[in-house]
C-alpha atoms as a PDB file:
ATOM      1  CA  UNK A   1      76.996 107.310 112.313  1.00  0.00           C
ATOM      2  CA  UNK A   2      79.421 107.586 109.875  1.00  0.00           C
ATOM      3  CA  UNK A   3      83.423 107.575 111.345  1.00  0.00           C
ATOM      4  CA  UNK A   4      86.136 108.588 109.776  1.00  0.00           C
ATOM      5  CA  UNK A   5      89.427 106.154 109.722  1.00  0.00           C
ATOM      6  CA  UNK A   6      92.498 108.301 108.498  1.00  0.00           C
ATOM      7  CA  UNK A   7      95.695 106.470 107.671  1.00  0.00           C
ATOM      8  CA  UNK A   8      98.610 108.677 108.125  1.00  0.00           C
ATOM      9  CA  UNK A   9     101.141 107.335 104.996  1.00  0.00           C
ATOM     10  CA  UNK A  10     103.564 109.844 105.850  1.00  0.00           C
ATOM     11  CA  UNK A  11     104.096 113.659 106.593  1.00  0.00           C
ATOM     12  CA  UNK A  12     101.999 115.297 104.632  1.00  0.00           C
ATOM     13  CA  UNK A  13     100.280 112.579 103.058  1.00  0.00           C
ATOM     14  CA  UNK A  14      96.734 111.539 105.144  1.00  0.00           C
ATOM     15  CA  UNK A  15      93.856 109.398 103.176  1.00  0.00           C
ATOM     16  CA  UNK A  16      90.567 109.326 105.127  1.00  0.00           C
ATOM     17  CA  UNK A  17      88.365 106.229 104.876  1.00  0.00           C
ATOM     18  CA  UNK A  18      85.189 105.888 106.464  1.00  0.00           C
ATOM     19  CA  UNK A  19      84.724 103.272 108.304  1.00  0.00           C
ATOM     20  CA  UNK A  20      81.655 101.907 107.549  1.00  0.00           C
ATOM     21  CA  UNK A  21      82.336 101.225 104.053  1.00  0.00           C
ATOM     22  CA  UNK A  22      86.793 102.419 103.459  1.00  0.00           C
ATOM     23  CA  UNK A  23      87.250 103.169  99.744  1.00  0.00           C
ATOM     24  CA  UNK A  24      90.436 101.166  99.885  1.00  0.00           C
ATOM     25  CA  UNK A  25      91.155 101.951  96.211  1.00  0.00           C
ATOM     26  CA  UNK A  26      92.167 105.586  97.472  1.00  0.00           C
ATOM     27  CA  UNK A  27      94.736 104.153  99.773  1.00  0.00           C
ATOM     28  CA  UNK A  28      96.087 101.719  97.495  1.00  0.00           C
ATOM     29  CA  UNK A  29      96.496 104.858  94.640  1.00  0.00           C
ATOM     30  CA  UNK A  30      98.307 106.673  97.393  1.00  0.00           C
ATOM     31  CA  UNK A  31     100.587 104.149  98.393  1.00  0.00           C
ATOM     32  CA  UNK A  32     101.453 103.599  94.933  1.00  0.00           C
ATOM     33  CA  UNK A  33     102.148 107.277  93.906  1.00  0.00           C
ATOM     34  CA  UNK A  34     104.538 107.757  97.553  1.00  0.00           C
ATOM     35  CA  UNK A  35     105.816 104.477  97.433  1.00  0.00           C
ATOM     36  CA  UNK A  36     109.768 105.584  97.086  1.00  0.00           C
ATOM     37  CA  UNK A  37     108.811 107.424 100.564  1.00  0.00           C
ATOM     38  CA  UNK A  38     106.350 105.888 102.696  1.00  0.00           C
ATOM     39  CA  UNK A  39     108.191 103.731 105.662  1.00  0.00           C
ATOM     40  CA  UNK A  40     105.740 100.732 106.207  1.00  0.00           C
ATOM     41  CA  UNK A  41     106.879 101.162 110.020  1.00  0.00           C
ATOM     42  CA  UNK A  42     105.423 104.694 110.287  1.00  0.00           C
ATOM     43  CA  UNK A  43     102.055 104.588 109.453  1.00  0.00           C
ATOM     44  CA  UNK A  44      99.753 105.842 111.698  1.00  0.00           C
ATOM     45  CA  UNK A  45      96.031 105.478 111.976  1.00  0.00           C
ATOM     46  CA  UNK A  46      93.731 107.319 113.667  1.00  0.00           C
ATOM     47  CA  UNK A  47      89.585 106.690 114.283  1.00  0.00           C
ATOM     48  CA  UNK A  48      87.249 108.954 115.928  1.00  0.00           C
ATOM     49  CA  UNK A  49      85.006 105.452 116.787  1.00  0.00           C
ATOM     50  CA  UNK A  50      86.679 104.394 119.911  1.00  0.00           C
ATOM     51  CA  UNK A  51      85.328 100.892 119.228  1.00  0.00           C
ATOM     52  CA  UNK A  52      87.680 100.693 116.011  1.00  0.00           C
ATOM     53  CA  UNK A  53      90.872  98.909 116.971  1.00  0.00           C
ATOM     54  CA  UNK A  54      93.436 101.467 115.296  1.00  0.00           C
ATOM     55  CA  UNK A  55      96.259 100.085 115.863  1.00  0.00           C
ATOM     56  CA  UNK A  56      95.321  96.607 115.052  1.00  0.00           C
ATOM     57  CA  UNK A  57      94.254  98.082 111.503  1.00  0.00           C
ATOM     58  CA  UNK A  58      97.443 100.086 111.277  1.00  0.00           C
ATOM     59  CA  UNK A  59      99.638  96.991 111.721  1.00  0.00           C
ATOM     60  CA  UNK A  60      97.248  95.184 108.527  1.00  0.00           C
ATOM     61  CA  UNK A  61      97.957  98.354 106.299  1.00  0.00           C
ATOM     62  CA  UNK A  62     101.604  97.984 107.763  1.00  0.00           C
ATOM     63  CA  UNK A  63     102.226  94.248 107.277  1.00  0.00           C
ATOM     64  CA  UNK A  64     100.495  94.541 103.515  1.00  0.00           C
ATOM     65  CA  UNK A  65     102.061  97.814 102.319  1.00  0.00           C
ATOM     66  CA  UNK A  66     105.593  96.593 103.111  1.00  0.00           C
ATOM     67  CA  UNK A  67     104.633  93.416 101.330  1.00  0.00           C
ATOM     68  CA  UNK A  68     103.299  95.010  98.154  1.00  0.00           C
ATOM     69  CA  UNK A  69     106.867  97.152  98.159  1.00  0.00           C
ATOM     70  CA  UNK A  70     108.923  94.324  98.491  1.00  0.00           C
ATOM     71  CA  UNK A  71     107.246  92.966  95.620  1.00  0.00           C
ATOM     72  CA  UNK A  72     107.352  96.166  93.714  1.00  0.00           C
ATOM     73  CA  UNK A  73     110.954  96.098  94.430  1.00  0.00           C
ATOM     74  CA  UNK A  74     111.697  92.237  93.067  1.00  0.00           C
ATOM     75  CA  UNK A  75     109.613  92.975  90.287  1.00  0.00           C
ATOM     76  CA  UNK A  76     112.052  96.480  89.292  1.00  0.00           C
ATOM     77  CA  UNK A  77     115.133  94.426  89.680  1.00  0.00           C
ATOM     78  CA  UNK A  78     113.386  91.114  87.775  1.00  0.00           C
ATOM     79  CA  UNK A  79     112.686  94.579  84.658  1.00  0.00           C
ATOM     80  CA  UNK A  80     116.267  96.078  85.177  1.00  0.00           C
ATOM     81  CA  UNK A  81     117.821  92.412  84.754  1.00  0.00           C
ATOM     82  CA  UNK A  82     115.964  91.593  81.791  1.00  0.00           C
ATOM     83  CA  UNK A  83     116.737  94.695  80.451  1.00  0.00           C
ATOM     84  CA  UNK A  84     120.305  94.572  80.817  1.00  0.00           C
ATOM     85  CA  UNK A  85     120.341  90.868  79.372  1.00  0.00           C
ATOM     86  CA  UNK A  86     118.869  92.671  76.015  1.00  0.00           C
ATOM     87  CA  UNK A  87     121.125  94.885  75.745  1.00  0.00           C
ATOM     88  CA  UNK A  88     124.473  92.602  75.639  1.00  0.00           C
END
C-alpha cells in the first residue's frame, strides 16, 4: 500500500510525499525556493490513508517551516548588518 501525503505550500505549489517512506528533502527544496511566499499558517495537508493524522502532520511542517523562516530572516538581517558595518 503505498499512500500519498501531499503538503499544500501554497497556491500552486503541492509536493507529494509518500507516506511510507516522505522524501523530505523535496519539501525542504520547496520551502526554500517559495520561502518569500509561503504563509506557515496556510499549509494544508492532505492523505488518502485515513489512518494518517493530517492535520497533526500539517501543524509539524507548520510549527518547523515558520521556525526555519524566522531563522532565515535573523540570519539576512545578521548579513545586511555586517555588510553595512563594512562599508562605513
Amino acid at each position: 500500500m503505498n499512500n500519498t501525503i501531499i503538503v499544500r505550500l501554497l497556491d500552486g505549489k503541492e509536493i507529494e510525499l509518500a507516506s511510507d517512506s516522505p522524501d523530505l528533502k523535496s519539501l525542504v527544496q520547496a520551502i526554500v525556493e517559495n520561502r518569500d511566499a509561503i504563509d506557515p499558517e496556510k499549509i494544508v495537508v492532505e492523505c488518502d490513508d485515513e489512518r494518517f493524522d493530517s492535520v497533526g502532520f500539517a501543524e509539524i511542517i507548520s510549527v518547523a517551516v515558520k521556525s526555519f523562516l524566522d531563522e532565515l530572516r535573523i540570519d539576512k538581517e545578521k548579513l545586511e548588518t555586517a555588510l553595512s558595518e563594512l562599508e562605513e
